[in-house]
Protein backbone atom coordinates (compact mmCIF):
# COMPACT_ATOMS: atom_id res chain seq x y z
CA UNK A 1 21.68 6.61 -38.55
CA UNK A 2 21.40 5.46 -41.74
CA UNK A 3 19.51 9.29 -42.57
CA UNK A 4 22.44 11.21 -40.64
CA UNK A 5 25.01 9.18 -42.73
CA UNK A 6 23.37 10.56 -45.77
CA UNK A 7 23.23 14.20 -44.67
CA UNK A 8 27.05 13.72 -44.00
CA UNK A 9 27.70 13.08 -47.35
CA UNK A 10 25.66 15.66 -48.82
CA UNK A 11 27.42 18.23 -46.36
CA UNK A 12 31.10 16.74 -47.42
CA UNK A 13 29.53 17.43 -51.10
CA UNK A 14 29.19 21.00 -49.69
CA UNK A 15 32.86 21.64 -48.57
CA UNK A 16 34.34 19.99 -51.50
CA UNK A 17 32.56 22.48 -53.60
CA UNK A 18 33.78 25.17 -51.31
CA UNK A 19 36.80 23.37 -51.39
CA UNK A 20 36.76 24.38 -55.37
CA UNK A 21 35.42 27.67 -55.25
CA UNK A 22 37.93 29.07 -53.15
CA UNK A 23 40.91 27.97 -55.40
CA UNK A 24 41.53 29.60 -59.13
CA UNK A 25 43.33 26.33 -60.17
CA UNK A 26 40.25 24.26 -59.22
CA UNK A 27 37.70 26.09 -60.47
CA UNK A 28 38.17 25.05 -64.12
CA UNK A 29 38.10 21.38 -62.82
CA UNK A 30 34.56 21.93 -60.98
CA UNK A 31 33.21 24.54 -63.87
CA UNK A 32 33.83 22.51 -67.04
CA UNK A 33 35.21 19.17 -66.36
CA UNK A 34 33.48 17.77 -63.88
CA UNK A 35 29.87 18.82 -65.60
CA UNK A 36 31.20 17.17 -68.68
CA UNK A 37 32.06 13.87 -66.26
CA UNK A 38 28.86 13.91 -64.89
CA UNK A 39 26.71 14.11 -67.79
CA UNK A 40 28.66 11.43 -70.33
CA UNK A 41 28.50 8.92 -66.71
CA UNK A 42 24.25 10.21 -67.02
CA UNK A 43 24.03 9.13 -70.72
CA UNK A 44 26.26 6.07 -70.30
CA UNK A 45 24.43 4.73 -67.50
CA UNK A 46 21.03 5.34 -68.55
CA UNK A 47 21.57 3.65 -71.67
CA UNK A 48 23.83 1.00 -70.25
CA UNK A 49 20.30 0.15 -67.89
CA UNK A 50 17.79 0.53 -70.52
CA UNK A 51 19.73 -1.51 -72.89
CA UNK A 52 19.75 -4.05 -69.85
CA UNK A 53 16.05 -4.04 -69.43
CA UNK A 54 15.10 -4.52 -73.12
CA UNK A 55 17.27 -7.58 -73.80
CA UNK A 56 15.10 -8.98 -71.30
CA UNK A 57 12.96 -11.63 -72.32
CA UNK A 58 9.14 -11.17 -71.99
CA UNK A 59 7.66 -13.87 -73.69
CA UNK A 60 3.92 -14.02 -72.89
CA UNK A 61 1.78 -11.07 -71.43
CA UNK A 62 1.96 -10.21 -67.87
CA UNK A 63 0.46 -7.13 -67.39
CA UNK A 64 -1.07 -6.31 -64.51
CA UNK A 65 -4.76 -5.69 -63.88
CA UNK A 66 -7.71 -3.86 -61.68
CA UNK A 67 -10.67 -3.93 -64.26
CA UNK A 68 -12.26 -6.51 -65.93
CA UNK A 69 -10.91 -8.32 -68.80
CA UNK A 70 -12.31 -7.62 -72.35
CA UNK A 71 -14.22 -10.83 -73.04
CA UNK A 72 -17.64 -11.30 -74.39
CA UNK A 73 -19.25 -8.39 -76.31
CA UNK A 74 -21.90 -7.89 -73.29
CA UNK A 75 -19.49 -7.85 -70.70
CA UNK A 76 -18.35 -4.22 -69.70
CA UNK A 77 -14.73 -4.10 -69.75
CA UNK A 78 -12.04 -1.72 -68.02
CA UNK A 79 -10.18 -0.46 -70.81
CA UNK A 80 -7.35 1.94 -68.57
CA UNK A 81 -7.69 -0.31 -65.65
CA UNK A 82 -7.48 -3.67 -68.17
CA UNK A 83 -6.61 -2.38 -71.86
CA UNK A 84 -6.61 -4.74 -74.51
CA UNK A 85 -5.73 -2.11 -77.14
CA UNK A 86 -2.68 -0.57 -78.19
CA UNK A 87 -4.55 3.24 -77.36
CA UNK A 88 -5.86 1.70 -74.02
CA UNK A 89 -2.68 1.14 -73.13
CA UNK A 90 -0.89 4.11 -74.18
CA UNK A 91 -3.65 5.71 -71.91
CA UNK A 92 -2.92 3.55 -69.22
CA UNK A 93 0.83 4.31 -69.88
CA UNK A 94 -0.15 8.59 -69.96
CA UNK A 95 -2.10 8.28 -66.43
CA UNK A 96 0.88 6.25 -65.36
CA UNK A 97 3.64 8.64 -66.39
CA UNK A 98 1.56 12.04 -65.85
CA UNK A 99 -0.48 11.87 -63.01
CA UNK A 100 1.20 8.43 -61.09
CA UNK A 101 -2.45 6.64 -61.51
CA UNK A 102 -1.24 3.34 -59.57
CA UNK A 103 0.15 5.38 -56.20
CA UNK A 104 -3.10 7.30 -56.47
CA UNK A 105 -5.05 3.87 -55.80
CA UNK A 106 -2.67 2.99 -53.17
CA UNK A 107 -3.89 1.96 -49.67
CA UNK A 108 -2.82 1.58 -45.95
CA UNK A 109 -3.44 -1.16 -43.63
CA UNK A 110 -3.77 -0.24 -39.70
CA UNK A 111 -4.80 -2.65 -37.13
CA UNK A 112 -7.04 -1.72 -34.54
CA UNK A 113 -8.49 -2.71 -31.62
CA UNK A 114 -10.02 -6.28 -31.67
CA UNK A 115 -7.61 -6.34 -32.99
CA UNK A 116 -8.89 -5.57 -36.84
CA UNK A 117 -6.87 -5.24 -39.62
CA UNK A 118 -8.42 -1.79 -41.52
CA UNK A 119 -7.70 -0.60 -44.95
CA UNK A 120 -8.06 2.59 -46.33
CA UNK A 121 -7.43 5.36 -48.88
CA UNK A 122 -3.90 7.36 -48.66
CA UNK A 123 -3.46 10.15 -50.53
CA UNK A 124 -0.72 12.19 -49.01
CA UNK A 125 1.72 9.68 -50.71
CA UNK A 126 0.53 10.44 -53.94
CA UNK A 127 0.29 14.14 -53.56
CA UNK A 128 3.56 14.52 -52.22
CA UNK A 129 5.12 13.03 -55.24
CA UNK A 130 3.11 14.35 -57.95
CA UNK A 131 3.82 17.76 -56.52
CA UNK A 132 7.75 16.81 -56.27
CA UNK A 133 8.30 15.77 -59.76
CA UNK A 134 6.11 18.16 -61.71
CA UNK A 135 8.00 20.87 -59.52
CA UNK A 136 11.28 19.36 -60.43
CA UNK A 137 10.30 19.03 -64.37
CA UNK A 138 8.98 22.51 -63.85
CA UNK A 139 12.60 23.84 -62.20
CA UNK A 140 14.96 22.15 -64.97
CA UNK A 141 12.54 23.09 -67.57
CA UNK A 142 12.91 26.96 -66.64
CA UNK A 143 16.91 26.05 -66.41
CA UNK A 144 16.68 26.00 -70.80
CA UNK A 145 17.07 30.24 -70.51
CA UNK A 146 20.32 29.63 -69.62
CA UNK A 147 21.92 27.71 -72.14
CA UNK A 148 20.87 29.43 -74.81
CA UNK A 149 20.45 33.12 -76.15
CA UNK A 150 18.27 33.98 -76.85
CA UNK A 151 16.22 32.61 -73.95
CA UNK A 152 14.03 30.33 -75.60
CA UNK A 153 10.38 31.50 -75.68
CA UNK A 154 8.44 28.44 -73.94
CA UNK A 155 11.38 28.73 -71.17
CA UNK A 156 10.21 32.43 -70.48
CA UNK A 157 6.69 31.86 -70.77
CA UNK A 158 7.43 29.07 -68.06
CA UNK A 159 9.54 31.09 -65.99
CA UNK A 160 6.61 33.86 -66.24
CA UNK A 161 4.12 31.21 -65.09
CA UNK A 162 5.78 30.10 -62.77
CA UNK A 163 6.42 33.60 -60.74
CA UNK A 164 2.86 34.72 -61.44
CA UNK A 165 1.95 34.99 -57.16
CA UNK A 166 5.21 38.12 -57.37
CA UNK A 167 5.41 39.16 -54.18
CA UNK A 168 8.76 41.20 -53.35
CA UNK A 169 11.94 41.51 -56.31
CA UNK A 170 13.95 38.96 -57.21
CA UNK A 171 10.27 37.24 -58.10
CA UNK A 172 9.39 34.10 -55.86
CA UNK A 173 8.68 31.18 -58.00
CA UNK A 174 5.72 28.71 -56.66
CA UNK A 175 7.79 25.57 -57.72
CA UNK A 176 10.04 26.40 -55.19
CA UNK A 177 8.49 26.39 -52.02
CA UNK A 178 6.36 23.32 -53.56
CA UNK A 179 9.65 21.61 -54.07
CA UNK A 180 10.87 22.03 -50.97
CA UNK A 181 7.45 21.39 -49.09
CA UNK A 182 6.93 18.32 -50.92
CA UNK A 183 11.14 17.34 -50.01
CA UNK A 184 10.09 18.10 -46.69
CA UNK A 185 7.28 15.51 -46.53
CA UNK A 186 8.79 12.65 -48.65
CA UNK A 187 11.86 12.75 -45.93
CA UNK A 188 9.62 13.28 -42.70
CA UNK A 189 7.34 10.67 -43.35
CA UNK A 190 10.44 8.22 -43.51
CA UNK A 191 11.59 9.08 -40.16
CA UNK A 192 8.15 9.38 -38.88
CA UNK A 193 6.91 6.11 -39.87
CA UNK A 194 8.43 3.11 -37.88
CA UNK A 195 7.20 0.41 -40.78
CA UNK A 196 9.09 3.31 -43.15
CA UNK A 197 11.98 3.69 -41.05
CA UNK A 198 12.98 0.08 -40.88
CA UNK A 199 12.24 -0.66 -44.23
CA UNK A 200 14.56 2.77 -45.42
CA UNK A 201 18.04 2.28 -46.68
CA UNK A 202 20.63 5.03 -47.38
CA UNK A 203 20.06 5.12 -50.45
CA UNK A 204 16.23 6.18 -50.14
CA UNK A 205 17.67 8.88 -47.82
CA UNK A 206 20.68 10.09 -49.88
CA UNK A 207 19.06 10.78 -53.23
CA UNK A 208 16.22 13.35 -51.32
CA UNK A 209 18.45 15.46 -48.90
CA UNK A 210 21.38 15.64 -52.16
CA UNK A 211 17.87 17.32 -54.44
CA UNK A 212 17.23 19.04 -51.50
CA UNK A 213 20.99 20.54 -51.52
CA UNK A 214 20.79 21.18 -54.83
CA UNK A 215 17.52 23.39 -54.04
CA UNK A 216 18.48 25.45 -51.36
CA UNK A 217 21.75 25.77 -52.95
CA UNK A 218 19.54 27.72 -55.89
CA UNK A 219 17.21 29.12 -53.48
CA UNK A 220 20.38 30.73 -51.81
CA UNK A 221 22.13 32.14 -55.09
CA UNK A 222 18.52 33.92 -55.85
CA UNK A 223 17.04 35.07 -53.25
CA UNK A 224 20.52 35.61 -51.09
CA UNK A 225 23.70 35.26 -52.21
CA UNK A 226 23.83 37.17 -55.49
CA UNK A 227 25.78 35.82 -58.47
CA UNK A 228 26.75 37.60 -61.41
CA UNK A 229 24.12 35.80 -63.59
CA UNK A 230 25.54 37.21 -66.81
CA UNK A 231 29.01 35.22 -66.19
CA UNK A 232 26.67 32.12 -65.54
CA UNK A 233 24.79 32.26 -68.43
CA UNK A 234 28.40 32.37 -70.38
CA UNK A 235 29.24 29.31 -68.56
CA UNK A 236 26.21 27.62 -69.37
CA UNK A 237 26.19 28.49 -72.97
CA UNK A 238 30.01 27.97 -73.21
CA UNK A 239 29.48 24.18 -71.69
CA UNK A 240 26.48 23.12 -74.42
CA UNK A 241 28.53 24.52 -77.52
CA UNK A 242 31.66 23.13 -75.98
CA UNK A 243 33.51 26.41 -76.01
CA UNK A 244 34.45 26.38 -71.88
CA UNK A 245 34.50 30.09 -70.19
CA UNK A 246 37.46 30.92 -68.93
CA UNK A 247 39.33 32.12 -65.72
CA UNK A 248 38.41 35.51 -66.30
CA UNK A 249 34.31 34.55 -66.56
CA UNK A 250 34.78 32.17 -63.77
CA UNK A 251 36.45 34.20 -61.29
CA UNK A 252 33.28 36.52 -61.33
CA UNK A 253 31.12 33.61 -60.21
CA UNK A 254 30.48 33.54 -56.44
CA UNK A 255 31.19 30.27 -54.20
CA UNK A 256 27.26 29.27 -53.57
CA UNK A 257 27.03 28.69 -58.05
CA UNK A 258 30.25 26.37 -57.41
CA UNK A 259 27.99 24.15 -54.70
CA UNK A 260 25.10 24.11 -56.86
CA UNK A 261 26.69 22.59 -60.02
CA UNK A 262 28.89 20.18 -58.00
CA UNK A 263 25.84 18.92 -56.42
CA UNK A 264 24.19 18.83 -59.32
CA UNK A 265 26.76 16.86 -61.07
CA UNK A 266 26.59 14.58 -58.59
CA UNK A 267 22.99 13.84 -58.71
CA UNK A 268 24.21 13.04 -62.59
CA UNK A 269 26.67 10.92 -62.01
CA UNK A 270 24.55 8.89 -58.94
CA UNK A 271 21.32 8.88 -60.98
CA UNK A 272 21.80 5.87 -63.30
CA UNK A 273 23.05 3.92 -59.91
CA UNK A 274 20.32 4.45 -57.84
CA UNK A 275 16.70 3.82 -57.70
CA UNK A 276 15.93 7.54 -59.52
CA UNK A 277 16.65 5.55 -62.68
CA UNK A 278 13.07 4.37 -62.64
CA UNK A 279 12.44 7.45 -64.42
CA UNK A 280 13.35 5.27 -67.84
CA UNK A 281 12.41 1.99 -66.09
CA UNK A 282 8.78 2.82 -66.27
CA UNK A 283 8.40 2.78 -69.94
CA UNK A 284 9.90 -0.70 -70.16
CA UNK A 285 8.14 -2.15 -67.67
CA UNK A 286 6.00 -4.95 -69.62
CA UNK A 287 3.69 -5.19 -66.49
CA UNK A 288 2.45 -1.91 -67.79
CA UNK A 289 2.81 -1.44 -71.09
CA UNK A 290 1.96 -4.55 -72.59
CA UNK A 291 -1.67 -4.75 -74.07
CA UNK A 292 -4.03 -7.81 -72.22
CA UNK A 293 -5.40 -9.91 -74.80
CA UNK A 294 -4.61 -12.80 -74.08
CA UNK A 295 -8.30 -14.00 -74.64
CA UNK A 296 -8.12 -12.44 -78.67
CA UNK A 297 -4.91 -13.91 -79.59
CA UNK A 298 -2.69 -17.15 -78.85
CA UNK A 299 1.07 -15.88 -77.61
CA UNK A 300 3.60 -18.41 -78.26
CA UNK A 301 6.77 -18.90 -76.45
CA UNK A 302 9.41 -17.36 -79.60
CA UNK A 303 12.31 -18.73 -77.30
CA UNK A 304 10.86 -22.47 -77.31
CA UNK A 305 12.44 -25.16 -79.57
CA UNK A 306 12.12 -29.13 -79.84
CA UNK A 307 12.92 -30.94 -76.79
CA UNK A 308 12.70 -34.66 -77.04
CA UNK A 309 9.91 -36.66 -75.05
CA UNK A 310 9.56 -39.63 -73.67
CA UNK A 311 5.66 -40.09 -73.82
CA UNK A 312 4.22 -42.68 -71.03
CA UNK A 313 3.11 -44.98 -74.26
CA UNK A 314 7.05 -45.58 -75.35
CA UNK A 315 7.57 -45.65 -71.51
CA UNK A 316 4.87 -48.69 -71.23
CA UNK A 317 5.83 -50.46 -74.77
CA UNK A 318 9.70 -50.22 -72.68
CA UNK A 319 8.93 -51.90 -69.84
CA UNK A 320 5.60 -53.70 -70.21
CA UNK A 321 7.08 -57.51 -69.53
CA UNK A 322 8.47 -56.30 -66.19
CA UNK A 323 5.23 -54.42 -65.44
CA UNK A 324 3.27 -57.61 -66.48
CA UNK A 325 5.05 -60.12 -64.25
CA UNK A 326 4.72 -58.14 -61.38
CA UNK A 327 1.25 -57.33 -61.64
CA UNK A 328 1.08 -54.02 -62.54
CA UNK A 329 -1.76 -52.24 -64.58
CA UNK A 330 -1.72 -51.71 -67.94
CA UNK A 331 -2.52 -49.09 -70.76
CA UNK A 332 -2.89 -51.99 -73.55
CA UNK A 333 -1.97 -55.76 -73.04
């Protein structure tokens, strides 16, 4: 239920936009301000929970570790898995951030008969995702073209790369079916997993089929729907040099454009609420990027100040005649 609930709301994102596109009065409202809404709640958010994170005290080093600890000079150490340096750990931090090292290493448990608990390798997981995020980096990195002319040259080149396998006109770029294969997967395996599926919440579900909108929304406009891309490309650069189109350029722009940027603006605005803000969480997390060498170098507490003690000396030299009469043992007579 909690999945259907979530595909509701993406499909009442859907009419709203309609909603919008079918109305000259609104379509100023879903063109230009709402876009401008969603991105200032995007920046205020994201710095509103990184701000958050680094005021956070981390007062000794708690990184955490798979390889051996750099110790004595004949004792091999791990320096990704265990860094100690400042480069080991902006390596660890690169393998972290590029190529999601940690979920690569991930295992499953399954019990058997016997029954036996077995562990082993899963790599699906990590496949799935890496092929989901560089496809989405890949997708708003080609985006660029339109907000500025001339297209700039690395967003061409991209676009180019991209649409190398050309089979048919418009040009079928590879990051879209990935996307949408590797949507497909991240969603199925939550509904085909019972462990997943009672562990899932709405908001695991929401965030995946409101991306997914927002792909077939652009999958629809290319390959489908034709827009007049020239009025979009106006709108775009309009929005960035804060110059907003007007009726005349948006009343060129078909419905299915309208649906893509509303859901698109709302994946803005929910982003900095939701668990997708680990995007920015991963850089502060000290569990990672934190050097361990805590063997080379003595970290003191910088939040600890004097607290008065009562040591078990003063405690004796207080009560030593009451101790003494009834028998107790003592430190010094």
């Amino acid at each position: 239920m909690k999945a259907v609930y979530s595909l509701l709301a993406v499909v009442v994102l859907v009419l709203i936009a309609l909603v919008g596109a079918s109305s000259d009065g609104l379509r100023f409202l879903f063109a230009v301000v709402l876009p401008y809404v969603a991105i200032v709640s995007f920046l205020l958010g994201m710095i509103y929970r990184v701000v958050k994170w680094a005021r956070s005290p981390v007062p000794f080093r708690i990184t955490t570790t798979c390889g051996q600890q750099k110790s004595l000079s004949w004792i091999k150490s791990s320096k990704l898995d265990n860094p100690h340096t400042a480069l080991g750990t902006l390596g660890r931090m690169a393998l972290e951030v590029l190529l999601f090292r940690s979920l690569f290493r991930n295992t499953k448990s399954e019990l058997k008969k016997g029954p036996t608990l077995v562990y082993g390798a899963t790599k699906y997981l990590w496949l799935g995702a890496l092929a989901f995020h560089w496809s989405f980096l890949v997708i708003f990195l080609r985006h660029f073209k339109f907000f500025a002319e001339p297209a700039p040259w690395w967003a061409t080149g991209l676009q180019e790369l991209d649409g190398f396998f050309q089979v048919g006109l418009p040009v079928i770029f590879a990051t879209d079916a990935v996307m949408l294969g590797a949507i497909t997967y991240l969603f199925a395996r939550r509904i085909v997993d019972p462990k997943l599926r009672y562990i899932s919440l709405a908001g695991d579900y929401f965030p995946l089929l409101l991306i997914a909108g927002i792909a077939l929304s652009g999958i629809w406009m290319r390959y489908f729907d034709k827009v007049d891309i020239v009025s979009v490309k106006q709108l775009a650069i309009g929005l960035v040099t804060f110059s907003p189109a007007g009726s005349e350029v948006l009343g060129g722009i078909g419905a299915s454009f309208f649906v893509h940027l509303f859901l698109v603006s709302a994946l803005f605005t929910y982003f900095p609420l939701s668990k997708l803000v680990h995007m920015g969480g991963v850089f502060l997390s000290p569990t990672r990027n934190l050097a361990n060498n805590n063997r080379m170098a003595r970290h003191v507490n910088p939040w600890d100040y004097p607290v008065k003690i009562h040591t078990y000396e003063e405690w004796e030299d207080e009560f030593r005649a009451v101790m003494k009469a009834s028998g107790m043992p003592l430190e010094k007579d």
